[in-house]
C-alpha atoms as a PDB file:
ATOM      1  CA  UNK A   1     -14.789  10.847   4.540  1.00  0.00           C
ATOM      2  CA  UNK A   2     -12.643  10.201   1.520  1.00  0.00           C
ATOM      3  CA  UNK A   3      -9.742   9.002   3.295  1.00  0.00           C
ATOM      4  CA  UNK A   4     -11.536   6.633   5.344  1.00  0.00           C
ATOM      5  CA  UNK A   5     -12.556   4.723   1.973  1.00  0.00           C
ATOM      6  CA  UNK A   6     -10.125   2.320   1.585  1.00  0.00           C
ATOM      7  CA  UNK A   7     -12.437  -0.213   0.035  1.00  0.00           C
ATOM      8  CA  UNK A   8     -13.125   1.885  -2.916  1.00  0.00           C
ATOM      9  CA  UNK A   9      -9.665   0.903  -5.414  1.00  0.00           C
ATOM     10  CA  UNK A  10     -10.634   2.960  -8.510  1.00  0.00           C
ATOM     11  CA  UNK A  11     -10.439   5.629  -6.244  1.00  0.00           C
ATOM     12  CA  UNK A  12      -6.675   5.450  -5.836  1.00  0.00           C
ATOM     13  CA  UNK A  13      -5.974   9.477  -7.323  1.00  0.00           C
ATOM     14  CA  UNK A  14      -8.981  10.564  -4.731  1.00  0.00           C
ATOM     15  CA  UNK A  15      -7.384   9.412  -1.941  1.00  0.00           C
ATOM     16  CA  UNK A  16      -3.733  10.886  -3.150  1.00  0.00           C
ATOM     17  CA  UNK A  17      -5.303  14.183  -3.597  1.00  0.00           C
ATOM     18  CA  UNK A  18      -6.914  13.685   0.143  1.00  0.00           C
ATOM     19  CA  UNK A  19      -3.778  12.840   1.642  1.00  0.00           C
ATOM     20  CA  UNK A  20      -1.773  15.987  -0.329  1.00  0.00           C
ATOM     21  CA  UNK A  21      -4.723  18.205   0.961  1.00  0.00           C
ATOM     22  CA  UNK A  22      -4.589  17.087   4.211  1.00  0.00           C
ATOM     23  CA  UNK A  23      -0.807  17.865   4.329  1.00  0.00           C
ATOM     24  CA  UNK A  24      -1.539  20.969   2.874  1.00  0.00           C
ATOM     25  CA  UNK A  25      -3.687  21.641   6.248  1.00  0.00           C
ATOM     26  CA  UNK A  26      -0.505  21.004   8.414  1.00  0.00           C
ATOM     27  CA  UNK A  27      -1.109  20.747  12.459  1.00  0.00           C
ATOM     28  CA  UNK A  28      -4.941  21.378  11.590  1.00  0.00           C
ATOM     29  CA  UNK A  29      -5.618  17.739   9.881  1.00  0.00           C
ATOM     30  CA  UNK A  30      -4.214  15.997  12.859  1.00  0.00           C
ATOM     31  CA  UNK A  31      -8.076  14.015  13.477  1.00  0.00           C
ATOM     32  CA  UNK A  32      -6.655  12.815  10.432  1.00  0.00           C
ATOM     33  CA  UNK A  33      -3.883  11.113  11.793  1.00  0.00           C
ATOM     34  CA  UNK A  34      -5.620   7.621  12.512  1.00  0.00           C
ATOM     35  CA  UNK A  35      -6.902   7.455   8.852  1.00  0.00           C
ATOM     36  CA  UNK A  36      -3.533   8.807   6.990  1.00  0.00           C
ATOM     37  CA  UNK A  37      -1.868   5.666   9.640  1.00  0.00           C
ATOM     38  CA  UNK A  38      -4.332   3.226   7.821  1.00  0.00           C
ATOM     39  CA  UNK A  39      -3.451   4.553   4.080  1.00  0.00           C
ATOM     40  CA  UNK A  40       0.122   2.741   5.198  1.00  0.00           C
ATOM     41  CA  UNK A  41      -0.856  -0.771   4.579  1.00  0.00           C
ATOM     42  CA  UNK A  42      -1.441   0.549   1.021  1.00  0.00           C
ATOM     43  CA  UNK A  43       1.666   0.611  -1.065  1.00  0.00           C
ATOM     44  CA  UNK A  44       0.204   2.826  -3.783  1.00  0.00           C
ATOM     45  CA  UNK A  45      -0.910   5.183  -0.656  1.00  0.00           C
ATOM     46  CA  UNK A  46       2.335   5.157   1.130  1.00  0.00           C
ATOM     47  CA  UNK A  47       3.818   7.677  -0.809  1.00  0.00           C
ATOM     48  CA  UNK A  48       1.030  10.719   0.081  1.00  0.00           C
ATOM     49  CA  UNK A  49       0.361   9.024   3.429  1.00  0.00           C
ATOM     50  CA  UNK A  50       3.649   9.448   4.876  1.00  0.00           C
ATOM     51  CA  UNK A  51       4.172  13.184   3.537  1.00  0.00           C
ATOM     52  CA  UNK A  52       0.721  14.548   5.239  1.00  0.00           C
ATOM     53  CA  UNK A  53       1.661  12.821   8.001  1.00  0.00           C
ATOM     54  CA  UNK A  54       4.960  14.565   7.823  1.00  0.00           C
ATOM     55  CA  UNK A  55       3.482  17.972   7.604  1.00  0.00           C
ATOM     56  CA  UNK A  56       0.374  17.284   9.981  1.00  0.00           C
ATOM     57  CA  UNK A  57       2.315  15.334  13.086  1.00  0.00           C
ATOM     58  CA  UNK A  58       5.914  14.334  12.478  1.00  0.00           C
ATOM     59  CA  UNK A  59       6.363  13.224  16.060  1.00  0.00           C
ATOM     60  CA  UNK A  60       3.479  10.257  15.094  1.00  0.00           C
ATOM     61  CA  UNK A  61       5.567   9.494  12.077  1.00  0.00           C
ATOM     62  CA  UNK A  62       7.705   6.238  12.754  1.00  0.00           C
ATOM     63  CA  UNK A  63      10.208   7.462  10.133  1.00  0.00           C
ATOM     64  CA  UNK A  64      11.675   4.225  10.022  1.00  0.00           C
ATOM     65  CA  UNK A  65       8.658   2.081   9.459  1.00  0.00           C
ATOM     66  CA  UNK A  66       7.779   4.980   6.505  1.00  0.00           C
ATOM     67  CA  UNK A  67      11.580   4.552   5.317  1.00  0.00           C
ATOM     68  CA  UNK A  68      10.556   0.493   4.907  1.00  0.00           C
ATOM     69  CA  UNK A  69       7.485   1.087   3.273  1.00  0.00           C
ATOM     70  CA  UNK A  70       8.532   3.509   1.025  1.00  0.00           C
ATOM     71  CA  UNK A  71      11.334   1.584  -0.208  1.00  0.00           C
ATOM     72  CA  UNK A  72       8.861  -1.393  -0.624  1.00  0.00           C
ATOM     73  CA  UNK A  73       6.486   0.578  -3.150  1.00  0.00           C
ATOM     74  CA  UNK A  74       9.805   2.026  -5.015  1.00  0.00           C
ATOM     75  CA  UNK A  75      11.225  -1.423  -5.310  1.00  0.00           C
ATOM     76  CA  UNK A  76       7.550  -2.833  -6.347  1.00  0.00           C
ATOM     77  CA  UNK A  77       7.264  -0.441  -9.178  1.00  0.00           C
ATOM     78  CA  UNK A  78       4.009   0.996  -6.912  1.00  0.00           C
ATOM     79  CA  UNK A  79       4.128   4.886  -7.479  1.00  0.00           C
ATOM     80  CA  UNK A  80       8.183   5.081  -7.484  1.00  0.00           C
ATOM     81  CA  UNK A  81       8.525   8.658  -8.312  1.00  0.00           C
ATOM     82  CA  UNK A  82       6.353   9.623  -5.241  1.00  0.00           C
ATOM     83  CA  UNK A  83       8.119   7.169  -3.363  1.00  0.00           C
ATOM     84  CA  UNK A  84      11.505   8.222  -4.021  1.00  0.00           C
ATOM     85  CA  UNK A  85      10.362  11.800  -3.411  1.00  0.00           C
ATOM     86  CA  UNK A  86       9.026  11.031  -0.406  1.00  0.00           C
ATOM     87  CA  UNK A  87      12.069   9.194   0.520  1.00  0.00           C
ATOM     88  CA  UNK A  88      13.933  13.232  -0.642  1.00  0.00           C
ATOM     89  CA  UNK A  89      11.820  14.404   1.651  1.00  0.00           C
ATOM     90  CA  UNK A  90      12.402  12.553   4.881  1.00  0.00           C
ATOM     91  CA  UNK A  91      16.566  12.474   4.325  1.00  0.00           C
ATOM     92  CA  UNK A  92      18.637  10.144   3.034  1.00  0.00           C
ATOM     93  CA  UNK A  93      20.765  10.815   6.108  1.00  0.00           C
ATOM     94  CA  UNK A  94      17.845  10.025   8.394  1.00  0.00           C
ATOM     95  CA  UNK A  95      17.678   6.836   6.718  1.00  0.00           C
ATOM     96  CA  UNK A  96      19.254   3.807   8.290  1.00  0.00           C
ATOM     97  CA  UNK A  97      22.566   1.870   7.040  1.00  0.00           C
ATOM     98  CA  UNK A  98      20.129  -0.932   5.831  1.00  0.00           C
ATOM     99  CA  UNK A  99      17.521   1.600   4.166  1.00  0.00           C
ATOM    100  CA  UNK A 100      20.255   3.860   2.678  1.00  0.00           C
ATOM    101  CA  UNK A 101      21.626   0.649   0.931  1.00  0.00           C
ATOM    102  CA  UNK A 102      18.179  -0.363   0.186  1.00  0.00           C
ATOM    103  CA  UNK A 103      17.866   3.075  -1.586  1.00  0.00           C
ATOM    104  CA  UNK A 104      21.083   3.558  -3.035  1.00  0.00           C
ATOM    105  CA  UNK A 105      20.742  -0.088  -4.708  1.00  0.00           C
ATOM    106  CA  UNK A 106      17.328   1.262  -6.062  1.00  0.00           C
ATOM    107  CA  UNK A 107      19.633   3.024  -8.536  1.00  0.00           C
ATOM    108  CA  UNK A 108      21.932   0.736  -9.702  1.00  0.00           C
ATOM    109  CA  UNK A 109      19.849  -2.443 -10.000  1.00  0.00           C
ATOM    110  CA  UNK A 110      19.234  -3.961 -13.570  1.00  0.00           C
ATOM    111  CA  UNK A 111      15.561  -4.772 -13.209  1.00  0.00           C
ATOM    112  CA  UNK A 112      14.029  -1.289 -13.819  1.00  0.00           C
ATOM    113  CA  UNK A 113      11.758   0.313 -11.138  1.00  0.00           C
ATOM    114  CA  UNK A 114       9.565   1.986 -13.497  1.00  0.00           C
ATOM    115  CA  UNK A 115       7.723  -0.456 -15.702  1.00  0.00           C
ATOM    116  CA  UNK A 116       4.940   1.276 -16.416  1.00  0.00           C
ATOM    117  CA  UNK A 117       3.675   4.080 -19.373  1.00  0.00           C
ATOM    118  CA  UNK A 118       3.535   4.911 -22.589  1.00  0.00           C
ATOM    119  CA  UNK A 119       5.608   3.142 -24.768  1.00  0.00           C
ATOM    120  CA  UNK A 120       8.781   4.272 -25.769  1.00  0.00           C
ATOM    121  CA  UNK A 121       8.760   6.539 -22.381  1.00  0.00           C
ATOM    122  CA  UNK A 122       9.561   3.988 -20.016  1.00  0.00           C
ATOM    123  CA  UNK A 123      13.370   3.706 -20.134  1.00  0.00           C
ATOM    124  CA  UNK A 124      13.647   7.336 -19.898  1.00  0.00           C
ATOM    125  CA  UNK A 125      11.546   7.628 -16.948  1.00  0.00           C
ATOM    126  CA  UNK A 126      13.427   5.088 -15.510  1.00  0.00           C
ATOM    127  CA  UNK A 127      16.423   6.183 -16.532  1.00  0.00           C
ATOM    128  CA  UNK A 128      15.431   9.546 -14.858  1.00  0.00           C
ATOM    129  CA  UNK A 129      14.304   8.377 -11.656  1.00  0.00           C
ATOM    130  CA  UNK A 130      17.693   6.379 -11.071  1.00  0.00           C
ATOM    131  CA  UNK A 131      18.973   9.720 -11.542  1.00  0.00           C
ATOM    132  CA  UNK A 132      17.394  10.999  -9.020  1.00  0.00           C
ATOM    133  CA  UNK A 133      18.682   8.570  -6.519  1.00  0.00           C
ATOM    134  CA  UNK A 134      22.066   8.735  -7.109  1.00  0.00           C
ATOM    135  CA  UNK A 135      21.742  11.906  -6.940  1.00  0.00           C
ATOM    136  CA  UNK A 136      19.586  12.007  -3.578  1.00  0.00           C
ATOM    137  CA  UNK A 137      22.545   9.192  -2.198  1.00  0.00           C
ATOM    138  CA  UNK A 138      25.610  11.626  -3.441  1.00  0.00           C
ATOM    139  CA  UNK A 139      23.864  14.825  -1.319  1.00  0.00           C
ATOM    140  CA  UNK A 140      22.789  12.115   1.161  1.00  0.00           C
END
């Protein structure tokens, strides 16, 4: 199926929208499991991979490992606002000392996470998104 074609790169958005779908499905995607697992070496994947996994079969998520990963793509610049909402998602106080001041410095930092868009958008984007973690951390 779809999510089992990880060769294919130009289909990054198909596989995203497989992943959401599949999380969508809940309990019933969980022959998916093995695939969503594979998605994880992906950082542009990690993001939609770790929140069907999530919703499908949270006792095979190694919320730690996804904590890692996620944090990986976020500081990469690979799909930050998914990652940091997927990062929302799991808890900032699930998150341990080391990835809560992983995350917390994502928001602070001088380089910029986002660096990517349309020009003259990308500082407020970025600007946004270290909103968002702050914000996330303050709750946290």
């Amino acid at each position: 199926g779809v999510l089992g074609d990880s060769e294919a790169l130009w289909r990054r958005w198909t596989l995203i929208r497989a992943a959401r779908a599949a999380a969508g499905l809940g309990p019933a995607a969980r022959p998916l499991v093995p695939v969503l697992k594979a998605l994880l070496t992906d950082p542009e994947q990690v993001p939609s991979a770790v929140a069907a996994l999530r919703a499908i079969a949270p006792d095979e998520l190694d919320t730690g490992r996804a904590a890692g990963l996620l944090l990986d793509a976020a500081e990469a610049g690979t799909a930050p606002f998914e990652a940091v909402d997927a990062l929302v998602a799991l808890g900032v106080d699930a998150l341990s000392e080391v990835h809560r001041a992983r995350f917390a410095a994502l928001g602070e930092r001088d380089l910029r996470v986002v660096r990517f868009g349309l020009d003259g958008t990308i500082e407020a984007a970025d600007e946004r998104l270290r909103a968002r973690v702050r914000a996330a951390v303050r709750r946290g």
